[in-house]
Each structure stands twice: as C-alpha cells, then as structure tokens.
N, C-alpha and C. Protein backbone atom coordinates (compact mmCIF):
# COMPACT_ATOMS: atom_id res chain seq x y z
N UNK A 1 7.79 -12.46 0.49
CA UNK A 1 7.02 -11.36 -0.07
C UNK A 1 7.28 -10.11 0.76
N UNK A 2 7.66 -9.29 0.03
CA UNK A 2 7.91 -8.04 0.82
C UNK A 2 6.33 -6.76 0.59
N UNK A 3 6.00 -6.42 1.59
CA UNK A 3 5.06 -5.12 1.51
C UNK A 3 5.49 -3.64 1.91
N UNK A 4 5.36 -3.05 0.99
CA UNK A 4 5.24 -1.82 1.48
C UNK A 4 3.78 -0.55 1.80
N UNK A 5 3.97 0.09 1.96
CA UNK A 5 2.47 0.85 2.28
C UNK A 5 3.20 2.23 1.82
N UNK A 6 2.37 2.68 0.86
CA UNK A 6 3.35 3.86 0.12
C UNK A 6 1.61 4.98 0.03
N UNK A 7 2.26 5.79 0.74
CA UNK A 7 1.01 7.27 1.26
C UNK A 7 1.72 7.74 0.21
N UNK A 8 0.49 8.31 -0.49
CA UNK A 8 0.95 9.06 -1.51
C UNK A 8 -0.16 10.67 -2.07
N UNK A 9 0.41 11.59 -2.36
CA UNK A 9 -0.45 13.30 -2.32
C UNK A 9 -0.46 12.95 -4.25
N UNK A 10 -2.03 13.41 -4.05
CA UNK A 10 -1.90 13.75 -5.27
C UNK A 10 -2.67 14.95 -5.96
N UNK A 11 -3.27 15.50 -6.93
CA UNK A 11 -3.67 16.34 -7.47
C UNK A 11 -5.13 15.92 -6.81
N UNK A 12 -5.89 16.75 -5.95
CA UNK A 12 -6.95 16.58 -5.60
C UNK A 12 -8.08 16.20 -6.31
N UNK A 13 -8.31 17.22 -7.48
CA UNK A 13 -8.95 17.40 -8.46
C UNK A 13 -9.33 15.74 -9.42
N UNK A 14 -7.96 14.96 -9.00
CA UNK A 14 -7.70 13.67 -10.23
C UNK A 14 -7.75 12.69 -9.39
N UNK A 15 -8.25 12.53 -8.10
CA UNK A 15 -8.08 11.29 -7.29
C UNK A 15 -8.66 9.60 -7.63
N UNK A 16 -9.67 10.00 -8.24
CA UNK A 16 -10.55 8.63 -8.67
C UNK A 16 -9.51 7.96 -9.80
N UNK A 17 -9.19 9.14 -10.54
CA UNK A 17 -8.48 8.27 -11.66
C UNK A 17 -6.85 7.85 -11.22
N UNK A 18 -6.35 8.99 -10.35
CA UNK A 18 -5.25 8.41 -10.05
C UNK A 18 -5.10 7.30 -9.00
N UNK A 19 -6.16 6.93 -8.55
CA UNK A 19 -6.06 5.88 -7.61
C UNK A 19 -6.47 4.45 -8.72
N UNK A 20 -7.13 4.48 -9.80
CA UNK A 20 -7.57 3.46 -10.44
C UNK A 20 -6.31 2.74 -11.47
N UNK A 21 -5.27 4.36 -11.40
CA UNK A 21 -4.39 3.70 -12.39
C UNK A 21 -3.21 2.99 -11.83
N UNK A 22 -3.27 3.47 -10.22
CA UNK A 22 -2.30 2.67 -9.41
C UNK A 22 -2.98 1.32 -9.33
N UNK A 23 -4.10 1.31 -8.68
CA UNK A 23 -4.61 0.26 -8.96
C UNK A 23 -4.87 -1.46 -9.88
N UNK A 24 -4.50 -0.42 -10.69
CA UNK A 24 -4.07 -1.45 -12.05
C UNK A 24 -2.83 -1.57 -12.46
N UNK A 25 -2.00 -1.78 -11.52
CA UNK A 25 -0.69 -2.24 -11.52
C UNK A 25 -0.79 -3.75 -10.71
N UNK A 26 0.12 -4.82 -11.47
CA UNK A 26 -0.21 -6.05 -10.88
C UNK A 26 0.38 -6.11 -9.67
N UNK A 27 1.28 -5.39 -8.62
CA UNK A 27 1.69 -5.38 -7.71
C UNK A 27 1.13 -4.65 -6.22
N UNK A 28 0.37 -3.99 -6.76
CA UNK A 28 -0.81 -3.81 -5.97
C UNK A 28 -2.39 -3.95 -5.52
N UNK A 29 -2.29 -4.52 -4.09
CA UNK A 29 -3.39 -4.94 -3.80
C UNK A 29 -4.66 -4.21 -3.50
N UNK A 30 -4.28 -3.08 -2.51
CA UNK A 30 -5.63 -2.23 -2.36
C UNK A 30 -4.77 -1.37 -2.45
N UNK A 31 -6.26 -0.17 -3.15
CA UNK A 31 -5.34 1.14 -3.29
C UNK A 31 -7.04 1.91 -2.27
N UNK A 32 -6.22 2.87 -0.98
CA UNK A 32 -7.73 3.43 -0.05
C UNK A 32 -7.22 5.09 -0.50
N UNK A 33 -8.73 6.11 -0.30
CA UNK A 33 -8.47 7.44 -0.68
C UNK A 33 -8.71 7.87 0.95
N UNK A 34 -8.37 8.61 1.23
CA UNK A 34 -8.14 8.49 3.30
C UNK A 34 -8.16 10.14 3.57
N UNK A 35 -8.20 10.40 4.76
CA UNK A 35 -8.19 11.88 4.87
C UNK A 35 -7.16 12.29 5.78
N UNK A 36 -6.70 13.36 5.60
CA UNK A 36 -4.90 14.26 6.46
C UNK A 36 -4.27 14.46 5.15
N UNK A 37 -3.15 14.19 5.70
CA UNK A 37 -1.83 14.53 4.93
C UNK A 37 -1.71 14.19 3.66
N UNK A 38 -1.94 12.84 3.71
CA UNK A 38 -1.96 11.98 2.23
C UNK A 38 -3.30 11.93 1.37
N UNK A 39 -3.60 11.78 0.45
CA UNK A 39 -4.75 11.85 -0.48
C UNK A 39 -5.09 10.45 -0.63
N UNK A 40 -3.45 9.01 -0.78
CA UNK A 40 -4.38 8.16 -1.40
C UNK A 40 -3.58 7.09 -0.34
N UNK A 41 -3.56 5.68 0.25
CA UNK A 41 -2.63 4.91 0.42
C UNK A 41 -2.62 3.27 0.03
N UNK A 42 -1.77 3.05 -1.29
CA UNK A 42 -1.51 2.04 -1.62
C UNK A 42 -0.67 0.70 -0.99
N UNK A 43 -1.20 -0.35 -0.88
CA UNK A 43 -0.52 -1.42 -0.35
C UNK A 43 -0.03 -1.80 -1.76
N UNK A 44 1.70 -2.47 -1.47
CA UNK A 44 2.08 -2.86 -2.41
C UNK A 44 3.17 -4.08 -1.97
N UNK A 45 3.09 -4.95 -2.64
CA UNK A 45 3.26 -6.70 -2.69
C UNK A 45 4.49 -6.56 -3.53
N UNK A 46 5.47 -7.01 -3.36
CA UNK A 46 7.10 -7.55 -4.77
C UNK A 46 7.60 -9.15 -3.95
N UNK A 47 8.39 -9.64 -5.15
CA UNK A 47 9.12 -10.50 -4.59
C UNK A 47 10.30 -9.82 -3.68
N UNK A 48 10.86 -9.24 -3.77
CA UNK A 48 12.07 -8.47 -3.53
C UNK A 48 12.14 -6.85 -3.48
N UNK A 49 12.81 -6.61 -2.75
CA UNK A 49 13.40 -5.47 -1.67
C UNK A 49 13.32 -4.43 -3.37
N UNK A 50 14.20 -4.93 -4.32
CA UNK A 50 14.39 -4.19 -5.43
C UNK A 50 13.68 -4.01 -6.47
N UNK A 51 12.60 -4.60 -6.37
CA UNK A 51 11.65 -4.56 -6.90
C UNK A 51 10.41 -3.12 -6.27
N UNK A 52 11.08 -2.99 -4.97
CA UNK A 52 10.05 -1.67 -4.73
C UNK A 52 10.91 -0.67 -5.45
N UNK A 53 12.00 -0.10 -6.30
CA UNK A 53 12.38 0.73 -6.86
C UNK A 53 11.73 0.82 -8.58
N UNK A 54 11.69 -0.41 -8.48
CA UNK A 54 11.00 -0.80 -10.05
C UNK A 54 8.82 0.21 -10.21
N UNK A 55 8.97 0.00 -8.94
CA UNK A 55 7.48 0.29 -8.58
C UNK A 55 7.06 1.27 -8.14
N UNK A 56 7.70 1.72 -7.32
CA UNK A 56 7.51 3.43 -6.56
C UNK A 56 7.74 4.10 -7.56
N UNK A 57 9.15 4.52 -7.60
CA UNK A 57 9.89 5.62 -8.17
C UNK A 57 8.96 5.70 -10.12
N UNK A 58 9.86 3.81 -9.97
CA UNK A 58 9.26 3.64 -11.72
C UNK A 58 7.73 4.03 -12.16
N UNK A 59 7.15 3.51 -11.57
CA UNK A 59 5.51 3.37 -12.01
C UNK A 59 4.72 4.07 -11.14
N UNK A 60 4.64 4.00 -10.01
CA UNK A 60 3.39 4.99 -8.96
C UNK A 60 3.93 6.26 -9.32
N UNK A 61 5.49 6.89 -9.23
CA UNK A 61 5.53 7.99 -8.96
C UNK A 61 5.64 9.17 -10.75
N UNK A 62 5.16 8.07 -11.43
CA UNK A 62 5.24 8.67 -12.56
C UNK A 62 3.93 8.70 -12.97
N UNK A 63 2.51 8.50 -12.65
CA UNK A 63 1.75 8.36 -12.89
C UNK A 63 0.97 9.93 -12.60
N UNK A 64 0.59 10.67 -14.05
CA UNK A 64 -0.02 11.89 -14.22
C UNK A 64 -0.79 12.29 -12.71
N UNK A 65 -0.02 13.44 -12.40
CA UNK A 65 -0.94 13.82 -10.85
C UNK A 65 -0.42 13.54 -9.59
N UNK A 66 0.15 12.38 -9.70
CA UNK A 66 1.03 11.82 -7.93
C UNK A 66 2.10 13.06 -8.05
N UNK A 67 2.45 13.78 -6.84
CA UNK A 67 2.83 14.48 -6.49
C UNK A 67 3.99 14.25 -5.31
N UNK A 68 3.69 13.21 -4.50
CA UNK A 68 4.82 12.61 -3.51
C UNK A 68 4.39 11.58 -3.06
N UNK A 69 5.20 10.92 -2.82
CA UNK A 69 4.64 8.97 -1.99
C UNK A 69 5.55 9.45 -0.90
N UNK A 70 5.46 8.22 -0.06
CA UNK A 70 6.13 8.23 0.88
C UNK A 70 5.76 6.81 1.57
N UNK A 71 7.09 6.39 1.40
CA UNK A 71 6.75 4.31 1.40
C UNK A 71 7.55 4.34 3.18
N UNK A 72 6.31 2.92 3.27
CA UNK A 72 7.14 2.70 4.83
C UNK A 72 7.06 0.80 4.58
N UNK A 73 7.96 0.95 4.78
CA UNK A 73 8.19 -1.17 4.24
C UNK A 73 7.75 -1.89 5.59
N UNK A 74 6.87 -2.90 5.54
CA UNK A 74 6.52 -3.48 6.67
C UNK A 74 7.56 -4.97 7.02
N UNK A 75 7.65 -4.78 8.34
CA UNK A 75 8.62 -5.95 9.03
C UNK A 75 8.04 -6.98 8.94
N UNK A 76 6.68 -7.31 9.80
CA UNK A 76 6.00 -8.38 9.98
C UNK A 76 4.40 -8.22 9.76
N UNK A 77 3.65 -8.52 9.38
CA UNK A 77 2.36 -8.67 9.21
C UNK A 77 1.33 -9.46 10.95
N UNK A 78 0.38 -8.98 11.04
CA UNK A 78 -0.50 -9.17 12.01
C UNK A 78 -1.74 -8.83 11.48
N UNK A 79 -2.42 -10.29 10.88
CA UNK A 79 -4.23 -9.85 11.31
C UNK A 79 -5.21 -10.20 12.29
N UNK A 80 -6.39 -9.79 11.55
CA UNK A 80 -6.96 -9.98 13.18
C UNK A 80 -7.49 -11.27 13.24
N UNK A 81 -6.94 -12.22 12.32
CA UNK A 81 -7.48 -13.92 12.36
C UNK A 81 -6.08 -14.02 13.13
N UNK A 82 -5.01 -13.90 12.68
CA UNK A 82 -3.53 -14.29 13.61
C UNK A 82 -3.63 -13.51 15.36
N UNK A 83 -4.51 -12.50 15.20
CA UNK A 83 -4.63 -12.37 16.79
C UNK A 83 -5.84 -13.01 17.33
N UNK A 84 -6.85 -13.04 16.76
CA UNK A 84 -7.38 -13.91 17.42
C UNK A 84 -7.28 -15.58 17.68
N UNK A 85 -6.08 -15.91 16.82
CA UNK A 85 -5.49 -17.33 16.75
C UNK A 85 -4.97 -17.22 18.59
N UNK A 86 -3.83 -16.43 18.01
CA UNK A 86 -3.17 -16.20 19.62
C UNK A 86 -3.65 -16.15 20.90
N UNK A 87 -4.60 -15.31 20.97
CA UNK A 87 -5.34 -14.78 22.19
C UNK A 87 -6.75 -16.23 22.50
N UNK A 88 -7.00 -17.16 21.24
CA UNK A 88 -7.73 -18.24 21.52
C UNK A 88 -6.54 -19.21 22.35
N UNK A 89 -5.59 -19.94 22.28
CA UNK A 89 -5.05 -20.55 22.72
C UNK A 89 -5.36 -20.87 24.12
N UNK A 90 -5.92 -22.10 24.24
CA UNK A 90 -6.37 -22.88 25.95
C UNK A 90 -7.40 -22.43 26.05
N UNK A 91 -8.15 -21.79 24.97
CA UNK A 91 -9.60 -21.68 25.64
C UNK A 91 -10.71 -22.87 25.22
N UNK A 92 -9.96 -24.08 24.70
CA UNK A 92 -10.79 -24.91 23.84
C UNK A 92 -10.94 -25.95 25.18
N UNK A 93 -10.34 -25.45 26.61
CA UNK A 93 -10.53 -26.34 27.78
C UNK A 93 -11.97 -26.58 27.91
C-alpha cells in the first residue's frame, strides 16, 4: 500500500465542500482543514505508485476550487501503538 499526504490550497470561500468531495473518493482516508500555507491535507491510500497519477492530477486536482496540491509520498509509516510497542520491550521484567 502506498500513501501519500497531498497539502492542497483551495478557494477559501468553498472549503467544507471541497474537502467533502475529496473525501468521497474511495482512496482516501482522512481529509483535515489545517492552518498556514495549505487550506486542506488529504491522506491518500493506492495499490500502486501509478495509481497516485490516476488520483491527484485525475480526481483531487480537478475538483471545482482546488487550486494546487502538493503530494509528499511516505517511505515508512510509524504510530504511536508501533512506538510504544518498541520503547515497551523488557519492561514486562
């Protein structure tokens, strides 16, 4: 499973709806509205590398109002159950 995290500007004015319609794409999981640079930032889930072209470009970036994304593809995943897995280790002495 590949993720990307795609920050994306959009028409200020249209944020609720443009975040609901990313939203409702089956390839994405959470869509957050955040404050700086970016307006909205979507996590997004594919089987494959080429499948984020199908999805960005195709579908988020065509959606009335998005104005620019800007995807950063993640290497490895870390939560805070996998760190606290780690950081428990030998304390069950």
């Amino acid at each position: 499973m590949i993720t990307a995290i795609v920050l994306i500007k959009t028409s200020v004015d249209r944020i609720p709806e443009i975040a609901e319609s990313i939203a409702a794409l089956d390839c994405v999981s959470e869509v957050f509205s955040v404050t700086g640079t970016y307006d909205l930032i979507a996590m997004v889930r594919v089987k494959a590398h080429d499948d984020l072209a199908d999805v960005i470009p195709g579908r988020i970036s065509k959606i009335p109002g998005v104005r620019a994304t800007d995807t950063h593809v993640a290497f490895r995943t870390y939560s805070q159950h996998d760190l606290e897995a780690a950081f428990a280790i030998g304390l069950d002495n």
